[in-house]
N, C-alpha and C. Protein backbone atom coordinates (compact mmCIF):
# COMPACT_ATOMS: atom_id res chain seq x y z
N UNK A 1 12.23 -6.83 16.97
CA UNK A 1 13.61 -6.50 16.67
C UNK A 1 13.71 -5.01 16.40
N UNK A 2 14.96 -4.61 16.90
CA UNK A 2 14.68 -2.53 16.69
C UNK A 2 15.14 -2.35 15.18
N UNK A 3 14.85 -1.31 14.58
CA UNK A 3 15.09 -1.25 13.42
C UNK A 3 16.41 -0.15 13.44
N UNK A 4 16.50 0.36 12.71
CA UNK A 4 18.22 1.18 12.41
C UNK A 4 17.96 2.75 13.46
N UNK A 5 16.18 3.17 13.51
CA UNK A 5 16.64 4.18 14.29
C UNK A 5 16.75 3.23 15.92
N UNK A 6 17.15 2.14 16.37
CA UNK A 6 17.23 1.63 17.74
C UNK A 6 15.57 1.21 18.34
N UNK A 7 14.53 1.95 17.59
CA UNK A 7 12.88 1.79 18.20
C UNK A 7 12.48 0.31 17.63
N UNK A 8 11.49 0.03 18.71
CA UNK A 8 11.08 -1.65 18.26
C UNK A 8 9.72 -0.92 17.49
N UNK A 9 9.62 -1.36 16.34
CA UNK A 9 8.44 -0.75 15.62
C UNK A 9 7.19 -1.68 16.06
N UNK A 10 6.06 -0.69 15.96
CA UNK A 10 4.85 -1.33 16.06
C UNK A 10 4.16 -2.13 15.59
N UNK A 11 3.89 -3.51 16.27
CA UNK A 11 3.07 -4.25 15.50
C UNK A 11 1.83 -4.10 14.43
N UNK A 12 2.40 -4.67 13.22
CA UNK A 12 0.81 -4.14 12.18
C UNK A 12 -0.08 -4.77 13.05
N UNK A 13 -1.30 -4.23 12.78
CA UNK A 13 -2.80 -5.02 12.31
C UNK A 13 -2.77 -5.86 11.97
N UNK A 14 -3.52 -7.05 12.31
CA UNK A 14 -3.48 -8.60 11.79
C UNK A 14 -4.16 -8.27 10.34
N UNK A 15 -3.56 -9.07 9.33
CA UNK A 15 -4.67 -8.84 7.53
C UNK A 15 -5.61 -8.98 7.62
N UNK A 16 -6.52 -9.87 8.64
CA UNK A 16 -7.55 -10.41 8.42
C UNK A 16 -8.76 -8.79 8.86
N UNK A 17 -7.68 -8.19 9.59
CA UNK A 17 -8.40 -6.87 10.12
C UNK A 17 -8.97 -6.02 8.71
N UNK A 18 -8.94 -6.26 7.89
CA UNK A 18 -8.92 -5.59 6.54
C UNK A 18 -9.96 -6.13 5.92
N UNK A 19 -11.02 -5.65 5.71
CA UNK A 19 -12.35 -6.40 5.43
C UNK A 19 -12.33 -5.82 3.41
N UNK A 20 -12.41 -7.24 2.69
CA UNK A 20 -12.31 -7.12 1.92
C UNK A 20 -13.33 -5.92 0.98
N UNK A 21 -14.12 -5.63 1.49
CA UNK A 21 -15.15 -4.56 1.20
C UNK A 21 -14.41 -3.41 1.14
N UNK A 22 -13.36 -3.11 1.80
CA UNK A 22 -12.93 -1.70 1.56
C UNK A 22 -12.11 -1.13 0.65
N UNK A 23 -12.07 0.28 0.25
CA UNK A 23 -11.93 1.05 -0.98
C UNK A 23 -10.53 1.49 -0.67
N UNK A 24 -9.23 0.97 -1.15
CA UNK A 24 -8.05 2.03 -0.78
C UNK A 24 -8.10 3.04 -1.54
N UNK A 25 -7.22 4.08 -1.41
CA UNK A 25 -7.26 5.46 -2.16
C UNK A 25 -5.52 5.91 -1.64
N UNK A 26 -4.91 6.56 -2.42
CA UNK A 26 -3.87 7.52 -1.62
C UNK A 26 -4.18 8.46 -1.23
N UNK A 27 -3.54 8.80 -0.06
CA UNK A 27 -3.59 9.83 1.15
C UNK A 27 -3.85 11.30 -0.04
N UNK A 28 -4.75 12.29 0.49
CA UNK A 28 -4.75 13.41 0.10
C UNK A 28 -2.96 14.02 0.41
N UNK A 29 -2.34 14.52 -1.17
CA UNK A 29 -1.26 15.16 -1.47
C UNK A 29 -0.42 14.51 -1.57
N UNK A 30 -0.28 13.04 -1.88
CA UNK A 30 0.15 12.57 -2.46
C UNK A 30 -0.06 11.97 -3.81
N UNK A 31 1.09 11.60 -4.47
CA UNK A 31 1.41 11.39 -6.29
C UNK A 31 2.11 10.30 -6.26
N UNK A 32 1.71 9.30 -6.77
CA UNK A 32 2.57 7.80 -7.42
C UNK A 32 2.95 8.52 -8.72
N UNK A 33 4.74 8.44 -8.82
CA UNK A 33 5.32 9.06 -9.62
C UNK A 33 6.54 7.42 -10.20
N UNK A 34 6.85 7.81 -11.80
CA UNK A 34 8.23 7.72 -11.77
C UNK A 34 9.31 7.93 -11.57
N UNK A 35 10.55 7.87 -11.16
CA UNK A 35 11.40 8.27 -10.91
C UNK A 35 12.13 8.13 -11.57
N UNK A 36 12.91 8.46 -13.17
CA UNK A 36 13.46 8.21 -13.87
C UNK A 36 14.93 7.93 -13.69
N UNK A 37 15.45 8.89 -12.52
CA UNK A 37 16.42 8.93 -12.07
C UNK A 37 17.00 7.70 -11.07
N UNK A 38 15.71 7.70 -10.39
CA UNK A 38 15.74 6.13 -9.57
C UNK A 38 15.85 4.99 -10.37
N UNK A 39 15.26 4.98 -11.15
CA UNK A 39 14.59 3.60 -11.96
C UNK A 39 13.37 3.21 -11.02
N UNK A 40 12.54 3.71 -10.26
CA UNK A 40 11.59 3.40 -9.32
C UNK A 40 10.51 4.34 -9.53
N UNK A 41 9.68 3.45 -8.50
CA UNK A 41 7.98 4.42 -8.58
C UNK A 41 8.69 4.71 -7.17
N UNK A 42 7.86 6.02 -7.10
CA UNK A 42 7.90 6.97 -5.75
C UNK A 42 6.60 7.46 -5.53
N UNK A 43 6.29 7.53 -4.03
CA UNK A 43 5.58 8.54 -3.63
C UNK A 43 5.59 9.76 -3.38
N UNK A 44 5.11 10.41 -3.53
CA UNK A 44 5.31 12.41 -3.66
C UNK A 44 4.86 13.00 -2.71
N UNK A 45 5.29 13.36 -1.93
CA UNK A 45 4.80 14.57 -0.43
C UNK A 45 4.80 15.52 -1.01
N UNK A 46 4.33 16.31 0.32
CA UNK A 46 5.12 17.62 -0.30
C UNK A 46 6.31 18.19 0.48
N UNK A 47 6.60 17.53 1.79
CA UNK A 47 7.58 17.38 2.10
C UNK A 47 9.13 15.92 2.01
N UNK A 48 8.28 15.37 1.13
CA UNK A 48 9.24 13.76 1.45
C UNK A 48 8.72 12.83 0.04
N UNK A 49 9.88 12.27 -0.37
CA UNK A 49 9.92 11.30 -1.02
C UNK A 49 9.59 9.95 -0.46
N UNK A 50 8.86 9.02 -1.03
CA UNK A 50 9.05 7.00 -0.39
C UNK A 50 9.03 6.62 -1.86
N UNK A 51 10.53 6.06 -1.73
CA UNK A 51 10.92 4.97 -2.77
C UNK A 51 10.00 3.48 -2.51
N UNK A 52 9.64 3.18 -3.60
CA UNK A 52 8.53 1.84 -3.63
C UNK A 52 9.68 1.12 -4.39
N UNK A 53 9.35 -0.45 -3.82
CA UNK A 53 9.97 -1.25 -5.09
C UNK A 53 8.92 -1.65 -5.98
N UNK A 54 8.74 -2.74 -6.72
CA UNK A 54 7.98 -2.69 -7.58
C UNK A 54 6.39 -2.89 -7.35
N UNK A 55 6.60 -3.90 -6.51
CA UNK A 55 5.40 -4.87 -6.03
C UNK A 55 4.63 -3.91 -5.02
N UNK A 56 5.26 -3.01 -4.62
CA UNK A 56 4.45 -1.66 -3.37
C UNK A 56 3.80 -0.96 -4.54
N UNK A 57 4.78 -0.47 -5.77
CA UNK A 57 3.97 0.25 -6.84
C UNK A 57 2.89 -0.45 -7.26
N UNK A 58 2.97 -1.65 -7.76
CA UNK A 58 1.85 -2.14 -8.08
C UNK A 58 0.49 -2.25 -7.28
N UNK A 59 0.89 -2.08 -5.94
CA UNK A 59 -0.28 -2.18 -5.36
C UNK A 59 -1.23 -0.95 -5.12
N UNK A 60 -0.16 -0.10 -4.98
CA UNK A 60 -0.36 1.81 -4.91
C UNK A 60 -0.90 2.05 -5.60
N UNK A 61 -0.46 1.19 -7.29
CA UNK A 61 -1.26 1.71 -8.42
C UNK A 61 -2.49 1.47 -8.22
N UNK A 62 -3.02 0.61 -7.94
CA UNK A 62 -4.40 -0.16 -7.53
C UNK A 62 -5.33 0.77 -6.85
N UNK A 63 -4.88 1.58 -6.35
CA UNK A 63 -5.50 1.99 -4.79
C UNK A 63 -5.83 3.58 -5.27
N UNK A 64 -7.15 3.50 -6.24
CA UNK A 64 -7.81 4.34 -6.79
C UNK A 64 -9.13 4.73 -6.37
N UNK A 65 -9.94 4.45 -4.93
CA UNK A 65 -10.57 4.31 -4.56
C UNK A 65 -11.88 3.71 -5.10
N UNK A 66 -11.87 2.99 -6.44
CA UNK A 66 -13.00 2.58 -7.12
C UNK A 66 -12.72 1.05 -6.94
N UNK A 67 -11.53 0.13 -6.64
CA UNK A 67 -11.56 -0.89 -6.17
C UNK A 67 -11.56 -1.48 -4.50
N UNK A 68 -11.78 -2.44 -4.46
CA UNK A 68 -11.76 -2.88 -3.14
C UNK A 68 -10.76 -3.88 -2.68
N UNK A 69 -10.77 -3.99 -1.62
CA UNK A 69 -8.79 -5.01 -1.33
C UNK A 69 -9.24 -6.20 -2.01
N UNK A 70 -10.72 -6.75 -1.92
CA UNK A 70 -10.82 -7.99 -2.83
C UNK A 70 -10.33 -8.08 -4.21
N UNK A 71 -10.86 -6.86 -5.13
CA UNK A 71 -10.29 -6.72 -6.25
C UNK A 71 -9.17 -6.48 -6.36
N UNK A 72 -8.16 -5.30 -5.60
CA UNK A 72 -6.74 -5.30 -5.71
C UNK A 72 -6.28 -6.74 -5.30
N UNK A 73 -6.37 -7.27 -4.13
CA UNK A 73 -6.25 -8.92 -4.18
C UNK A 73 -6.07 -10.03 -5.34
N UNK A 74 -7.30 -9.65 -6.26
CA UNK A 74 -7.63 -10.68 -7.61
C UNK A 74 -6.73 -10.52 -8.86
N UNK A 75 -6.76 -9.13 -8.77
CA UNK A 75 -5.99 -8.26 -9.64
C UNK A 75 -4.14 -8.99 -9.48
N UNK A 76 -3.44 -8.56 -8.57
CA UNK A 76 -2.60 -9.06 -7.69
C UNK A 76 -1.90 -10.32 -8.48
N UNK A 77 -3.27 -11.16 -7.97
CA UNK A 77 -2.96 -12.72 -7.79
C UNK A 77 -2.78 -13.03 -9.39
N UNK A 78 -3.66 -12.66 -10.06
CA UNK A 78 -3.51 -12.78 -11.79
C UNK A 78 -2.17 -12.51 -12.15
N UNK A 79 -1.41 -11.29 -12.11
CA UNK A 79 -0.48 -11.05 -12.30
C UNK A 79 0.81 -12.05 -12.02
N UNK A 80 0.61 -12.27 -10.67
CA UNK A 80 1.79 -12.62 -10.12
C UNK A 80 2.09 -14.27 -10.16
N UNK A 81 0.84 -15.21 -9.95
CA UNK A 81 0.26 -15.98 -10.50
C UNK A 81 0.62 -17.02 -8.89
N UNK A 82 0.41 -16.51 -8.20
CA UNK A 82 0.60 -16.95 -6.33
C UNK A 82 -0.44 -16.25 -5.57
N UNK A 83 -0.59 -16.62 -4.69
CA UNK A 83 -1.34 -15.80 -3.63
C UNK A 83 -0.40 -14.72 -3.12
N UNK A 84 -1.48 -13.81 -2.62
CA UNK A 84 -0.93 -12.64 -2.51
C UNK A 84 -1.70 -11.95 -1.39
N UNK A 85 -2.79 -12.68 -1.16
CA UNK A 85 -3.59 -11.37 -0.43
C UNK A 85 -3.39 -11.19 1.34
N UNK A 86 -2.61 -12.12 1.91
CA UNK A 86 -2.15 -11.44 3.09
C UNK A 86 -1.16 -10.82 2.94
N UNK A 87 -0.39 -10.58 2.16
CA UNK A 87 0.90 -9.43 1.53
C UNK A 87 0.35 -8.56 1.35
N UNK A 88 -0.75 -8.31 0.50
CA UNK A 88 -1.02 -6.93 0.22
C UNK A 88 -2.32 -6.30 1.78
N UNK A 89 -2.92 -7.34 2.24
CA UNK A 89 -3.53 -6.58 3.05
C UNK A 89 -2.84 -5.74 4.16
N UNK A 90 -1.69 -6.44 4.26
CA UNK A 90 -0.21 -6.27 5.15
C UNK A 90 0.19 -4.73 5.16
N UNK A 91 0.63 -4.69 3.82
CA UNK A 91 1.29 -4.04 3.25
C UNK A 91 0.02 -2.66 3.22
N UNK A 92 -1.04 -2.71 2.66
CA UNK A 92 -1.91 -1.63 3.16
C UNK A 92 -2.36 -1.03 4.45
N UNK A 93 -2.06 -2.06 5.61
CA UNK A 93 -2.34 -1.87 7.04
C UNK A 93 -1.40 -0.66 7.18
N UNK A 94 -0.23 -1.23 6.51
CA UNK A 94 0.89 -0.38 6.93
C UNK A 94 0.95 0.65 6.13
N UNK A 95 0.50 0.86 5.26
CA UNK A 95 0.87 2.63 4.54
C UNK A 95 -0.80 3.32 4.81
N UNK A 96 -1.71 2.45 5.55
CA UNK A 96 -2.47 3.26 5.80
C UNK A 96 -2.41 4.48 7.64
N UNK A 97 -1.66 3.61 8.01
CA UNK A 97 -0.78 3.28 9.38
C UNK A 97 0.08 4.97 9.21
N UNK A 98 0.64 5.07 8.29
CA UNK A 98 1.53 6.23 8.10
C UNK A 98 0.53 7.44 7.23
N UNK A 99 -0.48 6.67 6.68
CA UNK A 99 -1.28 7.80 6.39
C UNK A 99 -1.13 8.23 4.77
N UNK A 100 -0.26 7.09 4.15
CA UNK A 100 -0.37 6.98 2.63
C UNK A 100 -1.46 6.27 1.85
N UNK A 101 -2.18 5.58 2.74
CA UNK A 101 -3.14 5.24 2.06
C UNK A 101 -4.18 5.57 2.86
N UNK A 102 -5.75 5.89 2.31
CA UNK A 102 -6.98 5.90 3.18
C UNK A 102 -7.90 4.80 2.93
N UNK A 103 -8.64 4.52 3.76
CA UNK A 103 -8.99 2.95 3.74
C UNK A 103 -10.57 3.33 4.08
N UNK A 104 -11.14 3.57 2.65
CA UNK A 104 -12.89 3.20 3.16
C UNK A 104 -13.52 2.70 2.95
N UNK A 105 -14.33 1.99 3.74
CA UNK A 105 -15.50 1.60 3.86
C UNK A 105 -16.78 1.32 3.36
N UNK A 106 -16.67 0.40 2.32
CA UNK A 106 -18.02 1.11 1.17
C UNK A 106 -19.27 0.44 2.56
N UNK A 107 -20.32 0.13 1.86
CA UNK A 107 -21.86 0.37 2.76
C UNK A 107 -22.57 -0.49 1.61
């Protein structure tokens, strides 16, 4: 389906593509911020704002490169008290996709 600019956006990555072993982190120069003014968490460019709703913040928050999608997963699921982890692997495909998140690889 096209989205508002008229382009059919690109299919994510299937979740399963997301091997629970890996470390998210945010993109170098970016800041998970409040937005007091928003009432929202934001991401910080240095050219551009991304308004998060809550459940994107929460996951952003996560994504400190010392956990892994398994643990942001577990983490997640405690909270929310549902499954969660093809949402969030989803949801990381895609801000890694734009380059807000980096996705490595531990060994």
């Amino acid at each position: 389906m096209p989205n508002d600019t008229g382009l059919t956006p690109a299919a994510p990555a299937p979740p399963s593509a997301l091997p629970d072993t890996v470390r998210p982190r945010l993109g170098p120069h970016l800041r998970l911020h409040f937005d007091r003014s928003r009432g929202k968490h934001v991401l910080l460019a240095p050219e551009s704002v991304i308004v998060l709703n809550a459940t994107g913040a929460d996951v952003v928050g996560l994504c400190d490169g010392s956990r892994t999608v398994a643990a942001i997963v577990d983490e997640l699921r405690a909270r929310y008290q549902r499954p969660v982890g093809d949402e969030v692997r989803d949801f990381l495909v895609r801000m890694a996709a734009r380059r807000h998140v980096i996705l490595e690889e531990t060994m």
